[in-house]
Protein backbone atom coordinates (compact mmCIF):
# COMPACT_ATOMS: atom_id res chain seq x y z
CA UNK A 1 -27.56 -82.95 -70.35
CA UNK A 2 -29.28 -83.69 -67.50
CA UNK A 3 -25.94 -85.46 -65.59
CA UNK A 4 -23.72 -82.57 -66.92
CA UNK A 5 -26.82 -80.27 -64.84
CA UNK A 6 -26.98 -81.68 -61.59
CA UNK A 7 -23.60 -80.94 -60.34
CA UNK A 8 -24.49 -76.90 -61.49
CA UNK A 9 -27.79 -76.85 -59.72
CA UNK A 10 -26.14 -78.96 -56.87
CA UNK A 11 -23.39 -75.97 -56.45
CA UNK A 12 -26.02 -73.01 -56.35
CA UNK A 13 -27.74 -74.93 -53.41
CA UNK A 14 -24.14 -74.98 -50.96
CA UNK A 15 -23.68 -71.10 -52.28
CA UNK A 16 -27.00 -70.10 -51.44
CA UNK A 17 -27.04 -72.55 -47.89
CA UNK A 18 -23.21 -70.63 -47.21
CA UNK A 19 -24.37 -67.92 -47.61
CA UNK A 20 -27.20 -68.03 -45.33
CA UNK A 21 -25.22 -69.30 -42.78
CA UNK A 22 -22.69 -66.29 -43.05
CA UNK A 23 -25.19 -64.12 -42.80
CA UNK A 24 -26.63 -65.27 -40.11
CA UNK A 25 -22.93 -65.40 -38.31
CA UNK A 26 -23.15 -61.51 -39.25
CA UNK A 27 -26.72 -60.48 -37.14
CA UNK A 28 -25.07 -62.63 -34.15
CA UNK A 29 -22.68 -60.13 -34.17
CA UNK A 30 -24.15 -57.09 -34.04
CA UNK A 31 -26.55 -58.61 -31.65
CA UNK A 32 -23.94 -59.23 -29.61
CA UNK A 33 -22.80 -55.66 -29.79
CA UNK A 34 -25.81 -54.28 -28.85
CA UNK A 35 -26.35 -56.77 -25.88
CA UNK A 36 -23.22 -55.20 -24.98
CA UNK A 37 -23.88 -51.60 -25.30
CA UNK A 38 -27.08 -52.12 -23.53
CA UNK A 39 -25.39 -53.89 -20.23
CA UNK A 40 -22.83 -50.81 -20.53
CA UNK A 41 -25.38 -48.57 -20.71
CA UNK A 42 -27.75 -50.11 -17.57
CA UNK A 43 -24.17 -50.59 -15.98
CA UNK A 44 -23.68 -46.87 -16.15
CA UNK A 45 -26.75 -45.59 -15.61
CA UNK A 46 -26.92 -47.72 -12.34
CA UNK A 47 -23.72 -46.26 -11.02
CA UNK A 48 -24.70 -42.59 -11.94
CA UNK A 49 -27.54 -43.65 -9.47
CA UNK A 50 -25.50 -45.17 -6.83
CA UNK A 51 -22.76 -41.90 -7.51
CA UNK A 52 -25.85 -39.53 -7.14
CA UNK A 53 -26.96 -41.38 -3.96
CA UNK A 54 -23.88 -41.61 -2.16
CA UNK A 55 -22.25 -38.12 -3.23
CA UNK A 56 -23.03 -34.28 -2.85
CA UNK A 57 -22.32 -32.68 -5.56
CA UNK A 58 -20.86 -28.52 -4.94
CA UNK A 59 -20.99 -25.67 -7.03
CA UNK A 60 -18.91 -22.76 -7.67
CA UNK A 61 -16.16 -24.83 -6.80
CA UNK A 62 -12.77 -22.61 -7.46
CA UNK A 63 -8.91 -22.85 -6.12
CA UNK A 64 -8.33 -21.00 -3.91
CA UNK A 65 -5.52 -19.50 -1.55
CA UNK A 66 -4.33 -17.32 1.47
CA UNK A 67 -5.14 -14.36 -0.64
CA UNK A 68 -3.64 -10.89 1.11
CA UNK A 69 -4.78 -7.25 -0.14
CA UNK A 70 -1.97 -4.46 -0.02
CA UNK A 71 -4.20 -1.39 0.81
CA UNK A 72 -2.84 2.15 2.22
CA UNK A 73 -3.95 2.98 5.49
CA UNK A 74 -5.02 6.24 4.69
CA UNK A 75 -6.61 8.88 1.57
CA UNK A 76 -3.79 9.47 -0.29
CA UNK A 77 -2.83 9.52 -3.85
CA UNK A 78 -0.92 6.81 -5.69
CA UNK A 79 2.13 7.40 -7.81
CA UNK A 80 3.32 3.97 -9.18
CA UNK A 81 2.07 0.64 -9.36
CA UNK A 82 5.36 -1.59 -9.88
CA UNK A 83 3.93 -4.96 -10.15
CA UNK A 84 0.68 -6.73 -12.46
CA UNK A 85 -1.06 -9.18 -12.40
CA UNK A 86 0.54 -12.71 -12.10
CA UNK A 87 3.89 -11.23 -10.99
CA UNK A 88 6.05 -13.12 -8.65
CA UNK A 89 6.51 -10.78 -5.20
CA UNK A 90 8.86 -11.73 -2.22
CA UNK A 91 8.27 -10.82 1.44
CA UNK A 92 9.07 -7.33 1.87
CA UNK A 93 9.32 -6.26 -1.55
CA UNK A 94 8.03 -2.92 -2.93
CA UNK A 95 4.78 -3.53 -4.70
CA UNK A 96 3.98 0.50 -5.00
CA UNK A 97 4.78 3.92 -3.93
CA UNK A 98 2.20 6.77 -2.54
CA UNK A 99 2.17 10.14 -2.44
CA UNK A 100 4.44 11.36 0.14
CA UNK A 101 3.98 15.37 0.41
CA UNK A 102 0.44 15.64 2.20
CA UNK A 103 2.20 12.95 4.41
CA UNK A 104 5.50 14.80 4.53
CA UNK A 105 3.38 17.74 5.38
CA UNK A 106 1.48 16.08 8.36
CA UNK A 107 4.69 14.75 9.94
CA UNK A 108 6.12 18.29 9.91
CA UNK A 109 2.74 19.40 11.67
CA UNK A 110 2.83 16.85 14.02
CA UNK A 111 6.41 18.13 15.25
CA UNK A 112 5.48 21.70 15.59
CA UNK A 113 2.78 21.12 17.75
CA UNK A 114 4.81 18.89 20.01
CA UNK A 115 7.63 21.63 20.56
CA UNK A 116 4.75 24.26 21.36
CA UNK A 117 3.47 22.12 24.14
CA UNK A 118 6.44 20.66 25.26
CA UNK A 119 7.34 24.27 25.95
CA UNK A 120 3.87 25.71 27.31
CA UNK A 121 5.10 22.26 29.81
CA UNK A 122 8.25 23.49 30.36
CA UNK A 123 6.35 27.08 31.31
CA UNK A 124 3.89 24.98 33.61
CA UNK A 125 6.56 23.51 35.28
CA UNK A 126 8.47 26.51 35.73
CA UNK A 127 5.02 28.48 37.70
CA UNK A 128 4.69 24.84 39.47
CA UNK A 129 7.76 25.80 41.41
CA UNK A 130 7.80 28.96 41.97
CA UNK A 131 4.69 28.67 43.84
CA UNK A 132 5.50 25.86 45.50
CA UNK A 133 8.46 28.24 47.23
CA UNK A 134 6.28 31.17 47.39
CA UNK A 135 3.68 29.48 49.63
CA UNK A 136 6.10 27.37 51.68
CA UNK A 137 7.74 30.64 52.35
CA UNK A 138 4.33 32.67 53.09
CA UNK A 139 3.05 29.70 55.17
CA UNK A 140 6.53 29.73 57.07
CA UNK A 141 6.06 33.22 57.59
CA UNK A 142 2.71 33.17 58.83
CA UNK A 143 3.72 30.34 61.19
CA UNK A 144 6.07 32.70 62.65
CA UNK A 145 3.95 35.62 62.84
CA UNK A 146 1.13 33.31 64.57
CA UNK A 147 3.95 32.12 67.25
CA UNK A 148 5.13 35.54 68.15
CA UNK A 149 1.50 37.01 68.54
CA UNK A 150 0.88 33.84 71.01
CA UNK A 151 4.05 34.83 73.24
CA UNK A 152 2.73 38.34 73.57
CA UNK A 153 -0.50 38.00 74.16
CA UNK A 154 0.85 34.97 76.64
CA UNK A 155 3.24 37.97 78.22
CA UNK A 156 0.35 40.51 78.32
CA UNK A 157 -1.76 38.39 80.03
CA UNK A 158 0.62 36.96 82.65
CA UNK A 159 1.38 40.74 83.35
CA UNK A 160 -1.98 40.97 83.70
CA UNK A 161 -2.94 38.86 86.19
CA UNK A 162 0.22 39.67 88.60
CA UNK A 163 -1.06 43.25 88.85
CA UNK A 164 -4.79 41.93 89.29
CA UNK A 165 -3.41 39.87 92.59
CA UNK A 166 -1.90 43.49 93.71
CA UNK A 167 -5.59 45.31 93.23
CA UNK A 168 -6.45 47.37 96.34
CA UNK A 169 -8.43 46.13 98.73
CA UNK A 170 -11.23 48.15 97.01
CA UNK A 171 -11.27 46.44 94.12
CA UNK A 172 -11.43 42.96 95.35
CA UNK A 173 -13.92 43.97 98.08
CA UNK A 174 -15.99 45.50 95.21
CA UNK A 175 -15.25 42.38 92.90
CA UNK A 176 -16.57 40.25 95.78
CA UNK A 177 -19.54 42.25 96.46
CA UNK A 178 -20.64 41.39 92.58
CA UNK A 179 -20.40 37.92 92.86
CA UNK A 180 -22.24 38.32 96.10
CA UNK A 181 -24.81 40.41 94.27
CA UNK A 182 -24.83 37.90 91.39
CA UNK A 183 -25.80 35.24 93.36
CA UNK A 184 -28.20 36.69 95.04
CA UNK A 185 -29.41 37.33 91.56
CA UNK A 186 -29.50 33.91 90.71
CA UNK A 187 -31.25 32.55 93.93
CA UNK A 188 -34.06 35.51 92.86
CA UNK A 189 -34.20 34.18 89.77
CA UNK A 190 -34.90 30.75 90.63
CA UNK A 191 -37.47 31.80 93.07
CA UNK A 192 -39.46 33.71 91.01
CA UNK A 193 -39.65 31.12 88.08
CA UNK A 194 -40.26 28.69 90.73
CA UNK A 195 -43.35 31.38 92.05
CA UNK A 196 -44.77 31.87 88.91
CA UNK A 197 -44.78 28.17 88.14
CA UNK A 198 -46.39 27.70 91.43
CA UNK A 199 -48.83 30.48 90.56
CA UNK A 200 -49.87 29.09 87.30
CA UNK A 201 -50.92 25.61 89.48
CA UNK A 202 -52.74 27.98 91.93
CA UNK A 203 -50.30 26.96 94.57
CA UNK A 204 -49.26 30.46 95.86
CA UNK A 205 -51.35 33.87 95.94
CA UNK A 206 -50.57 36.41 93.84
CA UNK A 207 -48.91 38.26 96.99
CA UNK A 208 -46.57 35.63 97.17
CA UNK A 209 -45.57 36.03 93.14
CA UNK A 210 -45.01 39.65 93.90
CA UNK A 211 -42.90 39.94 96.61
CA UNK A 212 -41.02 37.24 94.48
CA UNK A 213 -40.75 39.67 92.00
CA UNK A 214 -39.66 42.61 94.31
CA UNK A 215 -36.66 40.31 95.61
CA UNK A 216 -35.69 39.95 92.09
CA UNK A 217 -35.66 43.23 90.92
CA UNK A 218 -34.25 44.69 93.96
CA UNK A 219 -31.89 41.49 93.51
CA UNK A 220 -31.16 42.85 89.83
CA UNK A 221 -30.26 46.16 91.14
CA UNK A 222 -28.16 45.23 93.94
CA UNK A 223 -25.73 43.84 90.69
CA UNK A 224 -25.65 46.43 88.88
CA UNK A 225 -24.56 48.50 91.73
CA UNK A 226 -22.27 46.40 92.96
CA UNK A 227 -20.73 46.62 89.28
CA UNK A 228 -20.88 49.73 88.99
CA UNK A 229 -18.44 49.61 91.87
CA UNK A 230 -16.78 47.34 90.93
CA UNK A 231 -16.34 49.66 87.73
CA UNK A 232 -15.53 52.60 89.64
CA UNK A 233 -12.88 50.81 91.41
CA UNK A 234 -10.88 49.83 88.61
CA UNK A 235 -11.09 53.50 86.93
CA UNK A 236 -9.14 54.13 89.74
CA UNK A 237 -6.03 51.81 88.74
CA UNK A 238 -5.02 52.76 86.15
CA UNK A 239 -2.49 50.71 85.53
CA UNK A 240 -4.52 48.20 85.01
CA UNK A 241 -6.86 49.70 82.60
CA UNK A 242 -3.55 49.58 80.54
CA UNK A 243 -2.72 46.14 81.22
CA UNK A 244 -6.62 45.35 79.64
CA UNK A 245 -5.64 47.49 76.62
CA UNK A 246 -2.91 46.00 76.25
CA UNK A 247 -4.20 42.28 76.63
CA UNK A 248 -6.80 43.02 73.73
CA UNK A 249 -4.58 44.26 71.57
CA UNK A 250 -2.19 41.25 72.23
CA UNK A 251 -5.52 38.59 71.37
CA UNK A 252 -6.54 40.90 68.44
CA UNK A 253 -2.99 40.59 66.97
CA UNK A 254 -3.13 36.75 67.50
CA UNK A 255 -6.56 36.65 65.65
CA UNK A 256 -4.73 38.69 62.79
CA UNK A 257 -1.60 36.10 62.91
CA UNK A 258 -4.35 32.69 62.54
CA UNK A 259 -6.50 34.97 60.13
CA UNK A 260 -2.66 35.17 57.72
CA UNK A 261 -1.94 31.57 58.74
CA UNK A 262 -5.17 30.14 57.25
CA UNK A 263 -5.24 32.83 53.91
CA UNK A 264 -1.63 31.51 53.76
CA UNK A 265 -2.40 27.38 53.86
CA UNK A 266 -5.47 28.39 51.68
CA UNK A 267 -2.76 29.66 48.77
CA UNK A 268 -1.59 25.48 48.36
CA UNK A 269 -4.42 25.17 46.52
CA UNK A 270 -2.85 27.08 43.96
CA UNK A 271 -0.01 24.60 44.35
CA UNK A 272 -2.36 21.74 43.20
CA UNK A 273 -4.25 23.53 40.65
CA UNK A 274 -0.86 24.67 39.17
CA UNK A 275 0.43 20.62 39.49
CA UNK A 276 -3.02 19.46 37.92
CA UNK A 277 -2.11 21.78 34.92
CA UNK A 278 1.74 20.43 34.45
CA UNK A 279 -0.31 17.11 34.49
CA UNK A 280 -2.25 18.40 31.57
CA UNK A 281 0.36 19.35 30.01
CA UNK A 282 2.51 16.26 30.01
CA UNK A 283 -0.66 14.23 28.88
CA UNK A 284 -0.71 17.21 25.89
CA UNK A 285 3.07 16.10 24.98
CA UNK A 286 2.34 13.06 25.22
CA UNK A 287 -0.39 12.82 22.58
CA UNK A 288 1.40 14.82 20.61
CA UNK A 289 4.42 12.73 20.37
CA UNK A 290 2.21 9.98 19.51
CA UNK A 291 0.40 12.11 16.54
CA UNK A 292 4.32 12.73 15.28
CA UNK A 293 4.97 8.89 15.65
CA UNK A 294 1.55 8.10 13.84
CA UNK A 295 2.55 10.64 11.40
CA UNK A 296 6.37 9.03 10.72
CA UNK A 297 4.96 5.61 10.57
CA UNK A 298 2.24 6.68 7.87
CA UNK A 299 4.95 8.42 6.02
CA UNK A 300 7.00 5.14 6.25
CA UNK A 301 3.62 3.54 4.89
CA UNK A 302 4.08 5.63 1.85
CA UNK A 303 6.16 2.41 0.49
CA UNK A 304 3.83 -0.54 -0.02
CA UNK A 305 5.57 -3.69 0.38
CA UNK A 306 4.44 -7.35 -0.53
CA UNK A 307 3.28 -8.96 3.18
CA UNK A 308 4.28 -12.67 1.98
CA UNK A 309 5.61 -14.37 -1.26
CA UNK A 310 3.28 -14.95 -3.69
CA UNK A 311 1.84 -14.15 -6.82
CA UNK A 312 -0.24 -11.35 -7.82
CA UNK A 313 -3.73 -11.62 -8.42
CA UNK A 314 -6.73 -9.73 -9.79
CA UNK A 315 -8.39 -8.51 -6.82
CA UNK A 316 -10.68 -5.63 -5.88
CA UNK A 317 -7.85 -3.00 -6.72
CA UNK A 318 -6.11 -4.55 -9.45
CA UNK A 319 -7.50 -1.36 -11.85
CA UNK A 320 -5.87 1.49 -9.78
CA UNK A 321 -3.68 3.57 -11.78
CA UNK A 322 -0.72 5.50 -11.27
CA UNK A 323 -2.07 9.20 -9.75
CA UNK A 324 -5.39 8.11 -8.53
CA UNK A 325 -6.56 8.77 -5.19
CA UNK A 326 -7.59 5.92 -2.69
CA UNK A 327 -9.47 5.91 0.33
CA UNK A 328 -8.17 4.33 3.61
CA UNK A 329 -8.30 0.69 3.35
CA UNK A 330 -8.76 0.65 -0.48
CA UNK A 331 -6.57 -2.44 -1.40
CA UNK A 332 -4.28 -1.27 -4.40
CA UNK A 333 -2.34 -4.89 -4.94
CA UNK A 334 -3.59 -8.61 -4.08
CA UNK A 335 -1.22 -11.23 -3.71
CA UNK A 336 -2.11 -14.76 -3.40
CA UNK A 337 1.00 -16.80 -0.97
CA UNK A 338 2.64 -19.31 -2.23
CA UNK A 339 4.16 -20.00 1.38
CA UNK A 340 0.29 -21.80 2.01
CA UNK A 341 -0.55 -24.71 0.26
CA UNK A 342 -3.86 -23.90 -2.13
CA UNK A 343 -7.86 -25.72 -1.27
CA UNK A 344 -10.94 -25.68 -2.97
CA UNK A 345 -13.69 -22.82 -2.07
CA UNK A 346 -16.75 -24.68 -2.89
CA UNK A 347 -20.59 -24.49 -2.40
CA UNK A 348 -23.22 -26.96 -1.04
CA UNK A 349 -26.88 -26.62 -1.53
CA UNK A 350 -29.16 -26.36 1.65
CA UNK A 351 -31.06 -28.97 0.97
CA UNK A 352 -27.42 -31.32 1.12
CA UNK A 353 -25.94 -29.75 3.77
CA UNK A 354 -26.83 -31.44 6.29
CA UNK A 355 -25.25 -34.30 5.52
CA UNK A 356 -21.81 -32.95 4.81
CA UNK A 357 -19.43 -33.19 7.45
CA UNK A 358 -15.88 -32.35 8.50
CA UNK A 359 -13.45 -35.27 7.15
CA UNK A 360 -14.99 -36.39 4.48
CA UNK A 361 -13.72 -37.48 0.90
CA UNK A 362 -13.96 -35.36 -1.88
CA UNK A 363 -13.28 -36.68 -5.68
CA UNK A 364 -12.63 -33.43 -7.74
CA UNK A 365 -11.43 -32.82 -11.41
CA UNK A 366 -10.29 -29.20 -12.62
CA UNK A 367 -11.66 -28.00 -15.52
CA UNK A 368 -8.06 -27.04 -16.29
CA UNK A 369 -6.76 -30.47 -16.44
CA UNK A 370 -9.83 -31.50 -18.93
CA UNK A 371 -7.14 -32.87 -21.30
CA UNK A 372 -6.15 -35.49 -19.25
CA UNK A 373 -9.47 -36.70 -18.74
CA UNK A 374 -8.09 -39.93 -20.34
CA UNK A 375 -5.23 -40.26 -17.76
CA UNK A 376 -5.01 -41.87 -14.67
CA UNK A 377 -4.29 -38.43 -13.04
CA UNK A 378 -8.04 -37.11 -14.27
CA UNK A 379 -9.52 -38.24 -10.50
CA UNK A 380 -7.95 -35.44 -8.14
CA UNK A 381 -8.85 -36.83 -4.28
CA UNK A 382 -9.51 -33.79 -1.33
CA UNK A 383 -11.35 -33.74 2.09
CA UNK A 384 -14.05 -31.46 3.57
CA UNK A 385 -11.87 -29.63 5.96
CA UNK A 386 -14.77 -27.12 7.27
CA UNK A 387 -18.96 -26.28 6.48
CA UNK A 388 -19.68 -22.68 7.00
CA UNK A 389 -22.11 -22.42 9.75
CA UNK A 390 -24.33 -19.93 7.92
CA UNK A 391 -25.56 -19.27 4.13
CA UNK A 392 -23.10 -17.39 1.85
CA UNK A 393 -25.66 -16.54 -1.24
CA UNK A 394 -28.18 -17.10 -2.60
CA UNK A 395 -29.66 -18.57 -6.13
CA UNK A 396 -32.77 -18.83 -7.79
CA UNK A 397 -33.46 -22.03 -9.79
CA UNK A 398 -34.56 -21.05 -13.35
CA UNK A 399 -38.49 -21.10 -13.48
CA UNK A 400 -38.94 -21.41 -10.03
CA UNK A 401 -39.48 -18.05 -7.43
CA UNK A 402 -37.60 -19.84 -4.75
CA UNK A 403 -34.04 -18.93 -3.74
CA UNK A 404 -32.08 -21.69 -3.25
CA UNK A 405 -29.40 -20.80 -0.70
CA UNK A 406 -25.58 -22.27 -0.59
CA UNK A 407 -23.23 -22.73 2.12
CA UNK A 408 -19.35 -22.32 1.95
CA UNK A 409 -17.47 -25.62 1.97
CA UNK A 410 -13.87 -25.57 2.48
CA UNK A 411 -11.45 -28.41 0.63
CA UNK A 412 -8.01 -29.14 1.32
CA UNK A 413 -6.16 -31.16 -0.96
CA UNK A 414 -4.93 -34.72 -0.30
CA UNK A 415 -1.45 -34.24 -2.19
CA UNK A 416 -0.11 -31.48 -3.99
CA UNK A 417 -1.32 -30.84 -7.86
CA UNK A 418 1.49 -29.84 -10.42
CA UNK A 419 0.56 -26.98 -12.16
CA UNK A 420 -2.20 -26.09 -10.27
CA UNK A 421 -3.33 -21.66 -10.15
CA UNK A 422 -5.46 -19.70 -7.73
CA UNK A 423 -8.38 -19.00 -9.33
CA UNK A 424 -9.31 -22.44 -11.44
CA UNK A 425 -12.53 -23.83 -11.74
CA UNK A 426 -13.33 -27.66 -10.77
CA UNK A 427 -15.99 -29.55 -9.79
CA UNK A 428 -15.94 -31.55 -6.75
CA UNK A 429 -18.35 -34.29 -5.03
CA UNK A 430 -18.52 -34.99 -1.31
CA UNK A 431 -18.79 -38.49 -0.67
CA UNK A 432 -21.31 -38.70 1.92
CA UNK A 433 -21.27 -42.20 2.74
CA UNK A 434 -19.27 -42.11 6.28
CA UNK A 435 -21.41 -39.06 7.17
């Protein structure tokens, strides 16, 4: 019994021992495993930190492109709306139609008041001439009016003078005694202003400033005596009493002739004053032939067309319907061009702005693309092409009253992306590193 027991209880002892030891191969493993997970986790955690040190990360990150809004350039109403939203457009093509009649009605407008002033020019222009030849005529006349009144007075007076050299002796005695007289005047004159001078200095008695005064009046009447011979002498020619008529009536005609001369040179201001209006006028055309040209061109604006290839996109117009009005400028399509490569409109806190820069590397994945976040092609790779140079908006941080503004960041694209839209989301971090 007891030989025939040993080998039994001999065989429990190896199970029991083998089994020990296979367990304890078992808690090695999963050991192990968790060793494992544990470096992978410190491994990740440490490059989160390093990633978060050495990279910016942006917000509000979207694609973008050359985005271009179709808007009529003036309050009008639309009629159709040919193309929607993600529609392919070409250069050129006819995106929507506007209202033409108030248009129709402005160009019509715009030509009616043109042919009214082109012909109140045509009427300035006419009065310009004619009195440009009326006043070249009246001055010519004057001129020759002025000329002949000169030769007759010069006749009258050279008449004149060839009878006043035949005068009788009377006459030139008597014209001789009132110069004579006249001087005598004068010397009586000047001797009494120089007496009563003298007088006031007590130089001479007051006899002396009288008999001064005698010799001057008896000076004074010697002249008019002698002129009144003088006078008398003349009445007696009578001939040349008509000869002095005839003189002043030559010198008054003259004054008459340069009197017509000078009302005639006056009427060229009416020349200029009639040029300044044609002037007026043609400026008036003018402007109105630009108003008609204005007026054609916004009637030719009456057909929208797409400014570049592209696609359209919702933009601040994409709910106008057919027959609703629109101000100037409204846009009424937005196409995005598909002639520009796309970037990445993004946002950078400002307390990391300052050390993004121009030329940096951007890693980026679009949210998009999330299913391929197990391909080699997850990782998209940019560069900071531009920092805007002021704050675009502004945010406030849940819990906190502070506003936390952002600055635009511009990012172009290192290759181009299959498949990629205006519009999609992404995320994108700046590596700051060569900052």
């Amino acid at each position: 019994m007891s030989v025939t027991s040993r080998p039994v209880r001999s065989g429990a002892r190896a199970g029991r021992s083998q089994t020990e030891r296979g367990g304890r191969r078992w808690w090695h493993y999963v050991i192990a495993v968790a060793a494992l997970l544990a470096l992978g986790g410190l491994a990740r955690g440490a490059y989160a930190i390093w990633f978060t040190v050495t990279h910016v990360r942006t917000s509000y990150a979207r694609v973008t492109g050359l985005v271009v809004n179709v808007a009529a350039k003036d309050d009008t109403r639309v009629r159709k709306v040919l193309v929607g939203t993600g529609d392919e457009v070409n250069d050129g093509q006819v995106v929507a139609l506007l209202d033409e009649a108030d248009l129709a009605a402005q160009v019509e407008q715009a030509k009616a008041t043109l042919e009214e002033r082109e012909s109140a020019l045509a009427r300035a222009e006419r009065e310009l001439e004619l009195t440009i030849r009326e006043t070249a005529a009246t001055v010519e006349q004057a001129e020759a009016d002025l000329s002949a009144a000169r030769a007759r007075l010069a006749t009258a007076e050279a008449q004149l003078e060839m009878e006043a050299r035949q005068q009788p002796d009377e006459v030139r005695r008597a014209s001789a005694a009132v110069e004579s007289a006249e001087s005598q005047l004068a010397d009586a004159a000047a001797t009494l202003r120089r007496m009563e001078r003298l007088s006031k200095e007590g130089a001479v008695s007051e006899q002396g400033l009288d008999a001064a005064r005698t010799s001057y009046e008896v000076a004074k009447a010697a002249v008019e005596s002698a002129r009144a011979e003088l006078a008398v002498a003349r009445a007696k020619d009578y001939e040349g009493q008509i000869r002095q008529h005839e003189v002043a009536t030559r010198a008054a005609e003259r004054q008459q002739a340069q009197a017509a001369l000078k009302s005639a040179q006056t009427q060229e201001r009416r020349v200029a004053l009639a040029e300044q209006e044609v002037l007026a006028r043609r400026a008036a055309v003018a402007e109105a032939a630009a108003a008609l040209e204005a007026a054609k061109a916004r009637l030719s604006d009456s057909v929208l067309r797409g400014p570049v290839d592209g696609i359209v996109v919702r933009g601040p117009g994409h709910s106008v319907k057919d027959g609703e009005v629109v101000v100037k400028g409204m846009p009424i399509v937005t196409v995005v061009s598909t002639e520009h490569p796309l970037w990445v409109s993004a946002a950078v806190s400002e307390l990391d702005v300052d050390r993004v820069r121009a030329g940096q590397p951007v890693l980026m994945r679009i949210d998009a693309f999330r299913g391929r976040w197990f391909s080699s092609k997850k990782w998209f790779h940019g560069t900071v092409e531009k920092v805007g140079q002021a704050t675009e908006f502004a945010e406030q941080t849940q819990g906190s009253p502070w506003m936390m503004q952002h600055v635009p960041v511009k990012i172009t694209l290192d290759r181009e992306v299959p498949g990629l839209r205006h519009g999609m989301t992404c995320r994108a971090w700046v590596d700051v590193r060569g900052r």
